[in-house]
Protein backbone atom coordinates (compact mmCIF):
# COMPACT_ATOMS: atom_id res chain seq x y z
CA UNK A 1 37.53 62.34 36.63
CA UNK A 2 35.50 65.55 36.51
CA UNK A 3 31.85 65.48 36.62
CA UNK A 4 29.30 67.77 35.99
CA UNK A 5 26.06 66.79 37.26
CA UNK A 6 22.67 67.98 35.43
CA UNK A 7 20.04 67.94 37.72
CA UNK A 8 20.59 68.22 41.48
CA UNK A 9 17.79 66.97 43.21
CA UNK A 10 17.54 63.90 44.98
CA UNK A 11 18.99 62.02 42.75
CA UNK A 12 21.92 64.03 42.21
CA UNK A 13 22.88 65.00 45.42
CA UNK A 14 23.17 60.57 45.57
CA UNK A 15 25.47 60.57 42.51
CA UNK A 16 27.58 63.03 44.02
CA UNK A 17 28.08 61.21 47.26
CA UNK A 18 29.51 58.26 45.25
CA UNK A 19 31.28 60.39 42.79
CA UNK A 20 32.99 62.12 45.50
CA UNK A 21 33.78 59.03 47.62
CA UNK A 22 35.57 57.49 44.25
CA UNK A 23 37.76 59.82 44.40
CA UNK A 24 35.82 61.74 41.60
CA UNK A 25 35.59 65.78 41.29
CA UNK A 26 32.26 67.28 40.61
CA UNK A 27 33.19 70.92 38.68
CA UNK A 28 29.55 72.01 37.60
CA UNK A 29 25.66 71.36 39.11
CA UNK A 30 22.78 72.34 37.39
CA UNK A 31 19.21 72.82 38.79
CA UNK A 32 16.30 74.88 38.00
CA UNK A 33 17.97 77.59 39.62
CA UNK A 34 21.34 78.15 37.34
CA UNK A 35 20.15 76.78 33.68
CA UNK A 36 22.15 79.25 31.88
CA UNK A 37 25.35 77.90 33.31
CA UNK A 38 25.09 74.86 31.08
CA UNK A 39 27.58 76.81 28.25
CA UNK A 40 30.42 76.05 26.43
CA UNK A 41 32.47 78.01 29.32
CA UNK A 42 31.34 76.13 32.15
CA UNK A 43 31.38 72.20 31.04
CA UNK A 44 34.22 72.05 29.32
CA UNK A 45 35.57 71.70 32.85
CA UNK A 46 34.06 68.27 32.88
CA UNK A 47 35.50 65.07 31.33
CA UNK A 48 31.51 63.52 31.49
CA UNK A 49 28.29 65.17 32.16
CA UNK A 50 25.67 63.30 34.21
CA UNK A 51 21.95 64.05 33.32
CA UNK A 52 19.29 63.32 35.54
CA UNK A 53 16.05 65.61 35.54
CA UNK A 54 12.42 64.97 34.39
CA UNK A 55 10.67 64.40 30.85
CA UNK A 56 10.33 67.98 29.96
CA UNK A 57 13.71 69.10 30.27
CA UNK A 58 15.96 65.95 29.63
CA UNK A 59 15.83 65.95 26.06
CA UNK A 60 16.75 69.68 25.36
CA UNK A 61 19.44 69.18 28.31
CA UNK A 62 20.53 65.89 26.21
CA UNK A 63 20.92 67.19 23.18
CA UNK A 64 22.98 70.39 24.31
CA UNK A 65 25.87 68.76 26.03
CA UNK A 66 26.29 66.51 22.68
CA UNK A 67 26.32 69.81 21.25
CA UNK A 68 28.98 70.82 23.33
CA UNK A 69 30.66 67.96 22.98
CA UNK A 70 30.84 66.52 26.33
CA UNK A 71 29.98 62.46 27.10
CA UNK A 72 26.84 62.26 28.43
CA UNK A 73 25.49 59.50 31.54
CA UNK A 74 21.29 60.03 31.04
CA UNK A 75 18.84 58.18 33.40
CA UNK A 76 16.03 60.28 33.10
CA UNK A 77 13.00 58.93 31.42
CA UNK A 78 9.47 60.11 29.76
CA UNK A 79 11.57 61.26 26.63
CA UNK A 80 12.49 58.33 24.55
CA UNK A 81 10.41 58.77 21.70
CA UNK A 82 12.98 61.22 20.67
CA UNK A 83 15.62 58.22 20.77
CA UNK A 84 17.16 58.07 17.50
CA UNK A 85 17.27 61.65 17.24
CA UNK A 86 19.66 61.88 20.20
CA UNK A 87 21.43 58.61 18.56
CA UNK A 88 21.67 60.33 14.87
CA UNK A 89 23.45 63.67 16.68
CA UNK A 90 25.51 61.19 18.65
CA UNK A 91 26.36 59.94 15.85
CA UNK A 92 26.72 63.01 13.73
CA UNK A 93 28.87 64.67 16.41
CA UNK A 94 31.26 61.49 16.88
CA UNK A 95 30.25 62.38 20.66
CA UNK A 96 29.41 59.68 23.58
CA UNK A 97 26.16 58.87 25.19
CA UNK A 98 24.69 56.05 27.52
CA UNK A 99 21.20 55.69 28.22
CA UNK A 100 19.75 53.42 31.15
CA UNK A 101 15.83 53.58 32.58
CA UNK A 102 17.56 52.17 35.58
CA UNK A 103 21.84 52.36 36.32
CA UNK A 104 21.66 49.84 39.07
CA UNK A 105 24.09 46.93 38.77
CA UNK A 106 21.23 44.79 40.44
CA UNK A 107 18.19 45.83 38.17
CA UNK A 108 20.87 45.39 35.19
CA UNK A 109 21.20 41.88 36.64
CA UNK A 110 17.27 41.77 37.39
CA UNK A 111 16.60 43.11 33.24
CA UNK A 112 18.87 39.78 32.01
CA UNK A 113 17.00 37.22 34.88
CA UNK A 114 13.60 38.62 32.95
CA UNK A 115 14.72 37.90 30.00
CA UNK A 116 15.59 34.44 30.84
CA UNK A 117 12.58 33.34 32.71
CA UNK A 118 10.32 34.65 30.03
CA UNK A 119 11.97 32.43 27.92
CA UNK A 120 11.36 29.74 29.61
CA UNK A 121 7.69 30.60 30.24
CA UNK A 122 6.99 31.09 27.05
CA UNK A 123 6.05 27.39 25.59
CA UNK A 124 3.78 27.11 29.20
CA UNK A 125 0.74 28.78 27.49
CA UNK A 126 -1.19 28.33 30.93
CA UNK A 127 0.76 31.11 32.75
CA UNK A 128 -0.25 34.80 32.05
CA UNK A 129 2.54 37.00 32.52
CA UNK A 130 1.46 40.80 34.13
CA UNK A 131 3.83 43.36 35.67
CA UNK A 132 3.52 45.58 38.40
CA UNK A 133 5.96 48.34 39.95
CA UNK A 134 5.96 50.34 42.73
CA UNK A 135 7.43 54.13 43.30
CA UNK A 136 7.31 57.31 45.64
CA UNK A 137 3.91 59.55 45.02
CA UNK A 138 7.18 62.20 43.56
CA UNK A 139 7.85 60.02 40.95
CA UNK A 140 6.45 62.22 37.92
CA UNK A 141 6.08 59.13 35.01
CA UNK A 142 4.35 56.20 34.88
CA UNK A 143 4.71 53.50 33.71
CA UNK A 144 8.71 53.57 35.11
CA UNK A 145 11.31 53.36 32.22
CA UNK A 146 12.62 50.61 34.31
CA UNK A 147 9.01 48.94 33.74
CA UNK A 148 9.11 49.80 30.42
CA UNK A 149 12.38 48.42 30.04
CA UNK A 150 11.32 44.81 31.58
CA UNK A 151 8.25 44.65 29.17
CA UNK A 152 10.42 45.47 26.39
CA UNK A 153 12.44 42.88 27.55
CA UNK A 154 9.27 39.79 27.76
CA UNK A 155 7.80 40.95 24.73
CA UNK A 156 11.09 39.78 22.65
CA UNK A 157 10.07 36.31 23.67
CA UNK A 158 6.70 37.19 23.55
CA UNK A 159 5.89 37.92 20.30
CA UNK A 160 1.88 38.37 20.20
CA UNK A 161 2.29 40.56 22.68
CA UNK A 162 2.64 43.73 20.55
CA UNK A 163 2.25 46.36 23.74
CA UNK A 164 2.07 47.22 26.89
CA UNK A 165 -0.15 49.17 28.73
CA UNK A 166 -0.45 50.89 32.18
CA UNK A 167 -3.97 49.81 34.42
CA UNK A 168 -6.73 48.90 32.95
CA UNK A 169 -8.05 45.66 31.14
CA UNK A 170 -5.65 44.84 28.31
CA UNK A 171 -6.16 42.94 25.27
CA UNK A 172 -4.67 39.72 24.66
CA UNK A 173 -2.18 41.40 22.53
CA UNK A 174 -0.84 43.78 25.32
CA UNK A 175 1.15 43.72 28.63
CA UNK A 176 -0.62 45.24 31.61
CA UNK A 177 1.37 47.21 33.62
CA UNK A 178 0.04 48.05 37.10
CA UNK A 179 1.54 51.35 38.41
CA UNK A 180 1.51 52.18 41.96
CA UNK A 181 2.98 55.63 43.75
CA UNK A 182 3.36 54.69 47.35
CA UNK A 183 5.83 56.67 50.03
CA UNK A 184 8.67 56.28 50.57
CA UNK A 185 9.19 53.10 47.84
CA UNK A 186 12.54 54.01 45.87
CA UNK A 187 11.32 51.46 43.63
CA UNK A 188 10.10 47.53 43.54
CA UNK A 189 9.36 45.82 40.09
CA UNK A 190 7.59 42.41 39.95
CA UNK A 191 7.16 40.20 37.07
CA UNK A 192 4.63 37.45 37.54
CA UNK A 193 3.44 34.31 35.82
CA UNK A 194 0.39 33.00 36.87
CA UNK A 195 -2.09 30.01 36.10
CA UNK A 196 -4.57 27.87 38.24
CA UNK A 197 -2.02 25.54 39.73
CA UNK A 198 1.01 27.80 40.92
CA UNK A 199 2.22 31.20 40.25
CA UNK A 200 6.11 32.29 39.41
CA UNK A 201 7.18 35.53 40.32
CA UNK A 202 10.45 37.63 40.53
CA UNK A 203 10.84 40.74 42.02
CA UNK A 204 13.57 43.54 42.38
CA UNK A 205 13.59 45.89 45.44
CA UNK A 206 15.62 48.79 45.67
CA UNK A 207 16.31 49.87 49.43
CA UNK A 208 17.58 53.80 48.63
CA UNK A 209 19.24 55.36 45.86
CA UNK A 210 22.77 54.29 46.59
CA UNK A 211 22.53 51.62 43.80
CA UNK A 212 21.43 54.18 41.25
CA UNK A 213 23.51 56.55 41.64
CA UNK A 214 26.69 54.00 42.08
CA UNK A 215 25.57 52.72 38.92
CA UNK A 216 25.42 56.22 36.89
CA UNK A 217 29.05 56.62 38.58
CA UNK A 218 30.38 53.49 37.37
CA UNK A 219 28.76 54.37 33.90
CA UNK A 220 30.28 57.72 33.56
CA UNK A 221 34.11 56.05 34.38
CA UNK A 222 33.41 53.71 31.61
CA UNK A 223 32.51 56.80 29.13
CA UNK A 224 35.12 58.80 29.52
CA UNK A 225 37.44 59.23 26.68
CA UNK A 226 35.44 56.49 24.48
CA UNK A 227 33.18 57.58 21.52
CA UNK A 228 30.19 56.15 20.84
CA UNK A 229 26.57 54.95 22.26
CA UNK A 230 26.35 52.40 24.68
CA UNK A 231 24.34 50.41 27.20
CA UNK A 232 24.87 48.87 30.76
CA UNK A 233 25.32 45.49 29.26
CA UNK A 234 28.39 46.99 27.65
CA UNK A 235 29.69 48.51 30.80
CA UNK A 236 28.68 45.59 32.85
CA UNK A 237 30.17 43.05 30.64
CA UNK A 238 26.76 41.16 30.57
């Protein structure tokens, strides 16, 4: 498979290292540095394109490689209330896009245990259910979209819970969120339910990027040649 990787930092550099040790040819990389490489000419090479930047640029970067047609892997976040816009030209385009806040086979794992256990909380009125995660100080969003996703993912038990929110004193309609940016955390999310007698708690802890970026690889195998938008419950089977 041939991969062209959007975004190069970090993050990249980690997807390529898996790509590569697939078996796995990466034909284009795109940083801050090369931008107007990302043309017709240049990623056709690529069976699947692999986005990974920051909230200002993933969106525009999104929506060009539909444009061009290529399958696109995005795990950037601080953009997704431009969503169904990206789904509509998916859609429009009869192109191929997955979205994850997190690629990680164990967080996917983690999001499904949350859902789960909140279901089971639920009835138990005397626990109150917070969340807190944990990141690197270079980390640019808060909450995390992997956060985000987990709240999304109590709040469909919880119904009168109609929002989250990051720090602060929330209401009793909203999830708190506590956000902390902490060197050199890849990333720990905790979900815990608490009450006078005992608390209940479940937490994921990433050790380096090498489950990310296996994750995005794994993704992007799954994409290629299929049309259509998609999750990592579909590609995990879950």
């Amino acid at each position: 498979m041939k991969i062209a990787l959007v975004g190069y930092g970090k993050m990249g550099k980690a997807i390529e290292a898996i790509a590569l040790e697939r078996g796995h040819e990466v034909v284009l990389k795109i940083d801050e540095h090369n931008q107007n490489e990302l043309d017709k000419e240049h990623i056709e090479q690529a069976d699947v394109a692999i986005e990974f930047t920051g909230p200002h640029t993933a969106y525009d970067n999104i929506v060009k490689l539909l444009e061009l047609g290529v399958p696109v892997v995005s795990g950037s976040t601080g953009w997704l209330e431009k969503m169904d816009t990206v789904k509509q030209l998916c859609a429009g385009k009869n192109g191929a896009f997955i979205y994850a806040s997190n690629f990680s086979v164990g967080v996917n794992l983690f999001f499904e245990l949350n859902k789960k256990l909140a279901a089971l909380m639920h009835p138990h009125k005397e626990y109150k259910v917070v969340m807190e995660e944990i990141h690197h100080t270079q980390k640019r969003d808060a909450p995390s979209g992997t956060a985000i996703t987990l709240a999304e993912g109590v709040m469909e038990t919880y119904a009168e819970l109609n929002k989250w929110v990051n720090d602060g004193q929330p209401q009793k309609d909203e999830l708190l969120i506590v956000s902390k940016r902490i060197d050199p955390a890849p990333g720990t999310h905790t979900i815990s339910y608490t009450s006078d007698i005992d608390d209940i708690t479940i937490t994921h802890t990433a050790h380096n990027r090498k489950g990310f970026a296996l994750g995005a690889v794994i993704a992007a195998e799954f994409l290629k040649d299929k049309k259509g938008i998609f999750t990592m419950k579909e590609v995990l089977g879950l």
